[in-house]
C-alpha atoms as a PDB file:
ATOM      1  CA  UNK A   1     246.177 -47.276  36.178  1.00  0.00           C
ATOM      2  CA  UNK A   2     245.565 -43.670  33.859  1.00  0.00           C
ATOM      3  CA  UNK A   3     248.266 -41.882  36.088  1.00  0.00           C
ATOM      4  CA  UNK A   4     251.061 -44.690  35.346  1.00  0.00           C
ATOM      5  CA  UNK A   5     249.872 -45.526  31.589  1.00  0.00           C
ATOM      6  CA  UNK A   6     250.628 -41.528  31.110  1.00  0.00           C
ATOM      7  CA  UNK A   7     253.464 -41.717  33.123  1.00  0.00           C
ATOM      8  CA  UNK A   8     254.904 -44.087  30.293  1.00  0.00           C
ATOM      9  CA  UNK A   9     258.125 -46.720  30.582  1.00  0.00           C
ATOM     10  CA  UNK A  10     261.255 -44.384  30.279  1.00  0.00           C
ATOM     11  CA  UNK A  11     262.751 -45.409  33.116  1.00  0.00           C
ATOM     12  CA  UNK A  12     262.210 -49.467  32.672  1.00  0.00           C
ATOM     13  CA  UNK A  13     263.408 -48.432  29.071  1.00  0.00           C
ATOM     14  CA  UNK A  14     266.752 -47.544  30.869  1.00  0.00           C
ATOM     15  CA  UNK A  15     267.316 -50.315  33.078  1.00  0.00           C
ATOM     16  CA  UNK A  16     266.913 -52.894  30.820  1.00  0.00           C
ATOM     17  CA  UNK A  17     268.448 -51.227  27.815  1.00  0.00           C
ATOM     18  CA  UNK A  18     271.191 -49.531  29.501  1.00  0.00           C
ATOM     19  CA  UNK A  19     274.076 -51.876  28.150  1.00  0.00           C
ATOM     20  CA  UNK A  20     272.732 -51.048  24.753  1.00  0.00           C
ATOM     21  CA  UNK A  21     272.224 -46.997  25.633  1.00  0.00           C
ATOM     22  CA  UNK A  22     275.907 -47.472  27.040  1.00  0.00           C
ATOM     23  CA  UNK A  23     277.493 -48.737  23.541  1.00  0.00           C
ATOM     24  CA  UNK A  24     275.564 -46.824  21.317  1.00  0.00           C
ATOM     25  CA  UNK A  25     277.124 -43.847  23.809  1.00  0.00           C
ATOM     26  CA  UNK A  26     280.327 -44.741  23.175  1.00  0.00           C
ATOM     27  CA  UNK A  27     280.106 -44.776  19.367  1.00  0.00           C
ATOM     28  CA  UNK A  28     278.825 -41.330  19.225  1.00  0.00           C
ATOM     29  CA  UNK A  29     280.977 -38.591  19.077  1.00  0.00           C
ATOM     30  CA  UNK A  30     281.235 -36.508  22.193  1.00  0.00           C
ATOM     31  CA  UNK A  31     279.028 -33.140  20.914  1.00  0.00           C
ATOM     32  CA  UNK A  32     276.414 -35.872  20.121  1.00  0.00           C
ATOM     33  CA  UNK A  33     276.666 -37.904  23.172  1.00  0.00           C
ATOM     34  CA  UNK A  34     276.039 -35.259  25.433  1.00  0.00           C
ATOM     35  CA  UNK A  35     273.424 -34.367  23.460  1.00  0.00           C
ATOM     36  CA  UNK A  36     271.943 -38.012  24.216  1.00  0.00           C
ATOM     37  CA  UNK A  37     273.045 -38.361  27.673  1.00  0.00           C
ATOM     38  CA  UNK A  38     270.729 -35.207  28.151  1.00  0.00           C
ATOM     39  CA  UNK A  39     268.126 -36.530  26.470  1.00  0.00           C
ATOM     40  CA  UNK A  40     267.948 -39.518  28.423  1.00  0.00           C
ATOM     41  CA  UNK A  41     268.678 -37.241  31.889  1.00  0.00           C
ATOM     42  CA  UNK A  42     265.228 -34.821  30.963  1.00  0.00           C
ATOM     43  CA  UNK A  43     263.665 -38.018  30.197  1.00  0.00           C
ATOM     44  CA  UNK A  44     264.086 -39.492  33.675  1.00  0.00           C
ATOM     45  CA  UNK A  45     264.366 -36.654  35.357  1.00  0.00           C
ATOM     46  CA  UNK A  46     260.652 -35.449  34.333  1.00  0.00           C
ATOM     47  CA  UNK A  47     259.285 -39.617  35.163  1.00  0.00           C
ATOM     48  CA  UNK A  48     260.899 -38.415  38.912  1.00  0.00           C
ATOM     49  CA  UNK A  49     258.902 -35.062  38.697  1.00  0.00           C
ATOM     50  CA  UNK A  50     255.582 -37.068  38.465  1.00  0.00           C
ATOM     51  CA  UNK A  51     256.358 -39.516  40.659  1.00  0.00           C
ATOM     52  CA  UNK A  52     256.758 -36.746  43.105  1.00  0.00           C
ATOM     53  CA  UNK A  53     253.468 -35.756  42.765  1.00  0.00           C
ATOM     54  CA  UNK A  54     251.960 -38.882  43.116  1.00  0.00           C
ATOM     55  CA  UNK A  55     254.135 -39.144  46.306  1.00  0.00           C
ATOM     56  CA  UNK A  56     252.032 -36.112  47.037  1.00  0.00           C
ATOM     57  CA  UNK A  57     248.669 -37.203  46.489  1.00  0.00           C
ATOM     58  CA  UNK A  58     245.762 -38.559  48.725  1.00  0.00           C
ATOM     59  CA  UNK A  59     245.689 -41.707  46.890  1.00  0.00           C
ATOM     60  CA  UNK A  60     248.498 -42.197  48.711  1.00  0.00           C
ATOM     61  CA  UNK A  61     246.090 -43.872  51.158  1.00  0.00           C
ATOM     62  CA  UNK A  62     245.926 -46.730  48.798  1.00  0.00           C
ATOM     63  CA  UNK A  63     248.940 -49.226  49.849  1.00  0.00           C
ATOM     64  CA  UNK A  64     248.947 -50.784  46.456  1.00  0.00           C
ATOM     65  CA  UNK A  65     249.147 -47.129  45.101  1.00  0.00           C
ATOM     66  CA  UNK A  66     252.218 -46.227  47.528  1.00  0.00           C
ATOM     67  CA  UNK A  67     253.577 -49.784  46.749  1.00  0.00           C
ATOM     68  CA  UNK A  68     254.008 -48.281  43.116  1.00  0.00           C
ATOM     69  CA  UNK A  69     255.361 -45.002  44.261  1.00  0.00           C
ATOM     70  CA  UNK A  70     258.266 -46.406  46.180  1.00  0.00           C
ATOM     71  CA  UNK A  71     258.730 -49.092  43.330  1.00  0.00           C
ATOM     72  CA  UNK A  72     259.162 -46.156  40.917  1.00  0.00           C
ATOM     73  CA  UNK A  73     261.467 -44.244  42.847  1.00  0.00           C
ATOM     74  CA  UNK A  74     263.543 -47.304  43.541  1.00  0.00           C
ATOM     75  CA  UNK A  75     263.461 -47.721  39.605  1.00  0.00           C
ATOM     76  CA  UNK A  76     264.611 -44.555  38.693  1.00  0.00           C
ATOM     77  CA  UNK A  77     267.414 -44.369  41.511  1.00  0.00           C
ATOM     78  CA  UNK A  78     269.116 -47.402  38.881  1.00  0.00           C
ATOM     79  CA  UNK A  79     268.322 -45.501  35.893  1.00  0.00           C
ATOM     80  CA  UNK A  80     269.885 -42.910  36.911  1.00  0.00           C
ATOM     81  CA  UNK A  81     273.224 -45.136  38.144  1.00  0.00           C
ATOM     82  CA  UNK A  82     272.641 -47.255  35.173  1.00  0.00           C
ATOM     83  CA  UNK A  83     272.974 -43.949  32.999  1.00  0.00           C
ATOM     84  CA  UNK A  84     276.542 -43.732  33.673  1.00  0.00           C
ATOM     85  CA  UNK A  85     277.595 -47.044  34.230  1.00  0.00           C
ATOM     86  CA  UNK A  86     275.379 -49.735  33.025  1.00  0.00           C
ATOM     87  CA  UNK A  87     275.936 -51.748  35.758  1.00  0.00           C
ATOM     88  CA  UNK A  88     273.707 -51.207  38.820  1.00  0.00           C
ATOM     89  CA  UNK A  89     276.102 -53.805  40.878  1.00  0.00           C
ATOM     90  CA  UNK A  90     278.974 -51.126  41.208  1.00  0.00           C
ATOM     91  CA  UNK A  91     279.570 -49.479  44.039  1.00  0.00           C
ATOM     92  CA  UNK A  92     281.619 -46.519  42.757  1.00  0.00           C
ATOM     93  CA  UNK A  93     277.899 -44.708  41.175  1.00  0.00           C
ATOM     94  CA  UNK A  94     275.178 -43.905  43.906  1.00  0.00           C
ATOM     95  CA  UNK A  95     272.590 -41.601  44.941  1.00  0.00           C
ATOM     96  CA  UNK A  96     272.870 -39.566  47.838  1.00  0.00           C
ATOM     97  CA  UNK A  97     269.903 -38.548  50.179  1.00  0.00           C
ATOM     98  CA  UNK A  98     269.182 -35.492  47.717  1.00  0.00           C
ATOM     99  CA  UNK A  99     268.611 -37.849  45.071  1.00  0.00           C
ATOM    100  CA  UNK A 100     271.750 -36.609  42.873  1.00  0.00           C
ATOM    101  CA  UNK A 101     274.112 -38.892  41.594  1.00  0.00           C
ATOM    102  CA  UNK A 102     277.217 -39.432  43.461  1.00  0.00           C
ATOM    103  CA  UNK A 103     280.655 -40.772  42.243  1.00  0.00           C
ATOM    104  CA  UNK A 104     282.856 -42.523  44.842  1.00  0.00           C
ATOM    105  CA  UNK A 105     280.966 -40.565  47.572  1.00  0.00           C
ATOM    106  CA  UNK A 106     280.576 -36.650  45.798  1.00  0.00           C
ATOM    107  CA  UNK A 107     278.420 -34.808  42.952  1.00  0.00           C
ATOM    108  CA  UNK A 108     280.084 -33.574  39.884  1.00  0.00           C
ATOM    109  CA  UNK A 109     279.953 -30.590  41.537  1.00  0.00           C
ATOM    110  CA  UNK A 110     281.843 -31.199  44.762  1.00  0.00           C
ATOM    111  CA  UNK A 111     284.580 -33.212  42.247  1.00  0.00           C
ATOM    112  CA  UNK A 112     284.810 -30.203  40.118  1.00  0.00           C
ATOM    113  CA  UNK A 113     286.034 -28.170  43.121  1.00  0.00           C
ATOM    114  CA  UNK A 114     289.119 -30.375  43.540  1.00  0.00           C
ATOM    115  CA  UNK A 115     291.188 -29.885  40.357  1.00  0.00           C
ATOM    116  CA  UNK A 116     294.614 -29.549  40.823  1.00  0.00           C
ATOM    117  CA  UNK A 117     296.443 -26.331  38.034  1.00  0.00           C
ATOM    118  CA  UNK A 118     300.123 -28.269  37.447  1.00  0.00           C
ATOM    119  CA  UNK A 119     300.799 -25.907  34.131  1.00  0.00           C
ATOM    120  CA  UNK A 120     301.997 -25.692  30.580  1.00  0.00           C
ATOM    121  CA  UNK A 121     301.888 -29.201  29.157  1.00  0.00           C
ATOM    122  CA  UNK A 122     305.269 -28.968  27.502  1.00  0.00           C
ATOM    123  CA  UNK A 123     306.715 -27.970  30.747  1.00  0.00           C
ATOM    124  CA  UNK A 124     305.958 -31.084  33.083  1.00  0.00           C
ATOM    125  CA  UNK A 125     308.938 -32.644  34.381  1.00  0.00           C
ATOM    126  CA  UNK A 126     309.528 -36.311  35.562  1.00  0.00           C
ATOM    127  CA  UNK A 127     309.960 -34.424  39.079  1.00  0.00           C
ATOM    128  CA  UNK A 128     306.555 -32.216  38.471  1.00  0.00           C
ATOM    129  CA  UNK A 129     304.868 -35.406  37.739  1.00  0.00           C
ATOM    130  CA  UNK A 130     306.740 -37.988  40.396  1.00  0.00           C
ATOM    131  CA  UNK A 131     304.206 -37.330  42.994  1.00  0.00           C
ATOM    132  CA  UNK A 132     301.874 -38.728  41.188  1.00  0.00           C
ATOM    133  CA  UNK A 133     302.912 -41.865  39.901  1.00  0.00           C
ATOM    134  CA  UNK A 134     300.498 -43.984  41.362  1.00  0.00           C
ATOM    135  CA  UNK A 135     297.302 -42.076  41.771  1.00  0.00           C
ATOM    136  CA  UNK A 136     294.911 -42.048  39.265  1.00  0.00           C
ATOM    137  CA  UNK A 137     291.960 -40.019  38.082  1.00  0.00           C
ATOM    138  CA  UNK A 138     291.073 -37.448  34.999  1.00  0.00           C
ATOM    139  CA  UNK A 139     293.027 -34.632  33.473  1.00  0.00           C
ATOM    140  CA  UNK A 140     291.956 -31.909  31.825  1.00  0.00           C
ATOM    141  CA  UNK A 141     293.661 -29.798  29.113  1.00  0.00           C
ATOM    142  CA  UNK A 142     292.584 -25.640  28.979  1.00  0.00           C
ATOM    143  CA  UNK A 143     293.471 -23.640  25.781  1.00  0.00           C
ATOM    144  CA  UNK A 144     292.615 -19.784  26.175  1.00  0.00           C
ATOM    145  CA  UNK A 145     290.593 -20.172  29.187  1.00  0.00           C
ATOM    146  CA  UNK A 146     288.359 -23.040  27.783  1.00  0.00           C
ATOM    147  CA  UNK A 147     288.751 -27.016  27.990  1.00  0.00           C
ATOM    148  CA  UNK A 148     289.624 -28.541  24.943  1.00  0.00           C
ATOM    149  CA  UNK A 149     290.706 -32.146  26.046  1.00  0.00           C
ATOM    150  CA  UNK A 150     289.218 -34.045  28.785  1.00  0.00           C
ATOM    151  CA  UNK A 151     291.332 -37.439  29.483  1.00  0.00           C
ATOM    152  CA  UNK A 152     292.131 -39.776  32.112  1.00  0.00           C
ATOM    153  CA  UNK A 153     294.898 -41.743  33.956  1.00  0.00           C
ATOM    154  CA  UNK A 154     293.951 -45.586  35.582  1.00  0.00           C
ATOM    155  CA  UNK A 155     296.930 -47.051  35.427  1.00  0.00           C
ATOM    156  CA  UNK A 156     297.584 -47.050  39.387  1.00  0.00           C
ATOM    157  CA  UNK A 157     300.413 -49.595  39.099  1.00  0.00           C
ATOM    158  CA  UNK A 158     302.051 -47.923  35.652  1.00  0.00           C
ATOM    159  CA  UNK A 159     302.596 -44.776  36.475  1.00  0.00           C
ATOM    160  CA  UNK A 160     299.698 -43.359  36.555  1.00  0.00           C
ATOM    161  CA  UNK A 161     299.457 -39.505  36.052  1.00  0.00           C
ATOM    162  CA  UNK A 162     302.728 -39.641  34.943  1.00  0.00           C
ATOM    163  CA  UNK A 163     303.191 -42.188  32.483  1.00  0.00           C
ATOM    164  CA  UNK A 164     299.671 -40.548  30.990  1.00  0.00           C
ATOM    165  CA  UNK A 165     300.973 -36.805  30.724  1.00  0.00           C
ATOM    166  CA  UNK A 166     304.141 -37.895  29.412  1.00  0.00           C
ATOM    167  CA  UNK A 167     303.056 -40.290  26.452  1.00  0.00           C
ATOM    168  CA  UNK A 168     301.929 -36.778  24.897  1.00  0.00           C
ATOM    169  CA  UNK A 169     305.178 -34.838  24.795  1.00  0.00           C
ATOM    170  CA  UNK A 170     307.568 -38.251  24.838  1.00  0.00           C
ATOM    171  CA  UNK A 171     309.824 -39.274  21.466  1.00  0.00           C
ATOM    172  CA  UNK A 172     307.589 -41.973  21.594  1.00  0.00           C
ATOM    173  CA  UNK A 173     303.911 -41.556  19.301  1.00  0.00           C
ATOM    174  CA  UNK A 174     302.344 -44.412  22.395  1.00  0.00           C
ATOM    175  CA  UNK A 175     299.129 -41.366  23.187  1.00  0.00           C
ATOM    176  CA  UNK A 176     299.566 -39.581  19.318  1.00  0.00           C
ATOM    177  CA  UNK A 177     297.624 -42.404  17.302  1.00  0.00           C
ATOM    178  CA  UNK A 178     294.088 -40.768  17.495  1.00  0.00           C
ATOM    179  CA  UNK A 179     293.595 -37.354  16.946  1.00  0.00           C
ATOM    180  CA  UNK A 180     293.259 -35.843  20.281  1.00  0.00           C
ATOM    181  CA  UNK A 181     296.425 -37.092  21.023  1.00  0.00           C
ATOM    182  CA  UNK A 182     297.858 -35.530  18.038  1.00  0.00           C
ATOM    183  CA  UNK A 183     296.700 -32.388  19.187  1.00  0.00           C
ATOM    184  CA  UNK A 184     297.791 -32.460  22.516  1.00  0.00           C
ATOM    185  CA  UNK A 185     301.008 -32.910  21.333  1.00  0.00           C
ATOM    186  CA  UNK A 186     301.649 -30.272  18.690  1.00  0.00           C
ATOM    187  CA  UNK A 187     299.826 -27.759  20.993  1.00  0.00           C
ATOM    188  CA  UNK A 188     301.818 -28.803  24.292  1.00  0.00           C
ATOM    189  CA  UNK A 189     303.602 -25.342  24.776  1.00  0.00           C
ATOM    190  CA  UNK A 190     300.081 -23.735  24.721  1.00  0.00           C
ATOM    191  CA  UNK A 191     297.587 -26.295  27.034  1.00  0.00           C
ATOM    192  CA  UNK A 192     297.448 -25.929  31.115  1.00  0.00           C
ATOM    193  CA  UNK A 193     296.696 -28.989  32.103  1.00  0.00           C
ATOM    194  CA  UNK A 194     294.939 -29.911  35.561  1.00  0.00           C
ATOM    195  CA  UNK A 195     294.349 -33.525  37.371  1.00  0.00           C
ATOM    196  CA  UNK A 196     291.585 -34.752  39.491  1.00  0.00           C
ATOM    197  CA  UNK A 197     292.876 -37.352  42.074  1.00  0.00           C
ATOM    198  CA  UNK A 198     289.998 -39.809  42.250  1.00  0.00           C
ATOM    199  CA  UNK A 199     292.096 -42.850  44.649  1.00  0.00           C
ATOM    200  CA  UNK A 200     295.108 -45.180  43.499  1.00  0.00           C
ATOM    201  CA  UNK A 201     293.569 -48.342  43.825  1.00  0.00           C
ATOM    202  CA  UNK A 202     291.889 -50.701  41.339  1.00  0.00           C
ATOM    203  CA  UNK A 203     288.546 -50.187  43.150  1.00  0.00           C
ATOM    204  CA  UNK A 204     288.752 -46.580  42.370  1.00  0.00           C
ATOM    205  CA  UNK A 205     289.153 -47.591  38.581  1.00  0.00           C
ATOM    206  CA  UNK A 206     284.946 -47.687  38.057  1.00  0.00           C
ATOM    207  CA  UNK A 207     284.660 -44.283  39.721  1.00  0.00           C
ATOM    208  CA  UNK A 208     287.534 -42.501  37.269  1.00  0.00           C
ATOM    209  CA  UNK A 209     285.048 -44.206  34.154  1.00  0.00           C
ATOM    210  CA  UNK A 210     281.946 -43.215  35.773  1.00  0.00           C
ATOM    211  CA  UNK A 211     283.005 -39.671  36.603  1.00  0.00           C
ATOM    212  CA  UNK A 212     284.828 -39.129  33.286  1.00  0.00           C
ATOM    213  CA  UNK A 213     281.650 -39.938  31.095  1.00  0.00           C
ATOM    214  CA  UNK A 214     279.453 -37.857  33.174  1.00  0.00           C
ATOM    215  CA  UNK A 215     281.876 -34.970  33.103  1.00  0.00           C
ATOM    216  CA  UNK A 216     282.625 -35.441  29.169  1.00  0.00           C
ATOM    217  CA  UNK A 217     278.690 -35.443  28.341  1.00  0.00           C
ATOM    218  CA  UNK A 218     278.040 -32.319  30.603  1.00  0.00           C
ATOM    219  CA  UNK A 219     280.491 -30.256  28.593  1.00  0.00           C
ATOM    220  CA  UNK A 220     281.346 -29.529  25.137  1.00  0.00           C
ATOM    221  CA  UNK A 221     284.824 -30.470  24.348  1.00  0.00           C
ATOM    222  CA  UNK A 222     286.215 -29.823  20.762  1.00  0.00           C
ATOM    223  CA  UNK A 223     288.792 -32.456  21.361  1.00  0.00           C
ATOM    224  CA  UNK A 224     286.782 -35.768  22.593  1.00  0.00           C
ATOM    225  CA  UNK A 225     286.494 -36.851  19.121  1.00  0.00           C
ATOM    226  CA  UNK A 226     285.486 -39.850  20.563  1.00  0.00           C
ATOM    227  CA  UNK A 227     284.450 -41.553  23.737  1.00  0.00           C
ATOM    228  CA  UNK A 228     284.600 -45.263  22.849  1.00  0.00           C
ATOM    229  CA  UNK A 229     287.123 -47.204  25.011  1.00  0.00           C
ATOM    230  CA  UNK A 230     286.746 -50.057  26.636  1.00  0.00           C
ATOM    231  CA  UNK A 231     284.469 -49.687  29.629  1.00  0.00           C
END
């Protein structure tokens, strides 16, 4: 019992506190919740490193000892889902066989590889933005080379991208009440704005949350003010 008393209760901490984690998340503004979502990620991500090595040990010979192992690894494949989601029921957070997170089936990294450029904020037409009326996902707004604003679209059956993208540069203040929609606005002639086509279906809705928070608390957005909306 020394190896697991040292090996502490992160992970358990996780699972049964993630609703709590979660919330307290999404009252923190988006500098600091990265900061925590890191925190929580070295956390369990060292627990996993010393689980490994008891993987990798001869009292693996011990089937109560190996019971533990796998119970352990089995815990901190839901803290790690938990982390973004709360929820381990959902299916649109998993891990793959490499033990990294996946969102609807790919890594941050393989989603990051599928932005799509459609340009100058200010300049998106109804006829630049028809295509996408009904698919739904993230958008990103760049401002000198760096991302400023990082948003996203779930209306599938309102327009989607569209409506989104428009609210900001519209007669109409709908997206200007908080103040990253303020900016977007008065700086629409000078923000390139990409989109991220996650599905356009209502089962696709968890994976556009999921995905959003862990791209938000991997980067550090000046505009993200605040990440609190309904989950």
């Amino acid at each position: 019992m020394g190896f697991w008393n040292k090996v502490g209760k992160v992970v358990g901490t996780v699972i049964e506190n993630a609703p709590e984690i979660m919330g307290a998340l999404q009252k923190e503004g988006a500098k600091r919740q990265a900061t925590m979502q890191k925190e929580m990620e070295r956390k369990i991500n060292n627990h996993e490193r010393k689980v490994a090595q008891a993987a990798n040990s001869k009292k693996m010979v011990d089937p109560n000892f190996a019971k533990r192992v796998q119970e352990e690894k089995e815990k901190i494949e839901k803290a790690k889902v938990k982390l973004y989601t709360g929820d381990t029921n959902t299916n649109a957070v998993k891990m793959n066989s490499s033990g990294e997170v996946t969102f609807g089936g790919r890594t941050v990294s393989e989603w990051n590889n599928r932005w799509v450029s459609l340009g100058m904020l200010s300049s998106l037409t109804l006829e630049d933005l028809s295509p996408y009326n009904k698919k739904i996902g993230l958008y990103k707004g760049e401002m000198n080379g760096q991302v400023v604003y990082l948003g996203r679209a779930i209306e599938y059956n309102n327009g989607g991208f569209r409506k989104r993208l428009r609210d900001y540069v519209r007669e109409s203040d709908s997206a200007r009440t908080h103040g990253s929609g303020k900016k977007m606005n008065e700086n629409a002639n000078n923000i390139r704005i990409s989109i991220l086509i996650v599905g356009e279906t209502s089962e696709d809705i968890d994976t556009v949350k999921a995905l959003e928070r862990a791209m938000i608390t991997s980067q550090n957005l000046n505009w993200n003010v605040q990440h609190n909306r309904g989950r």
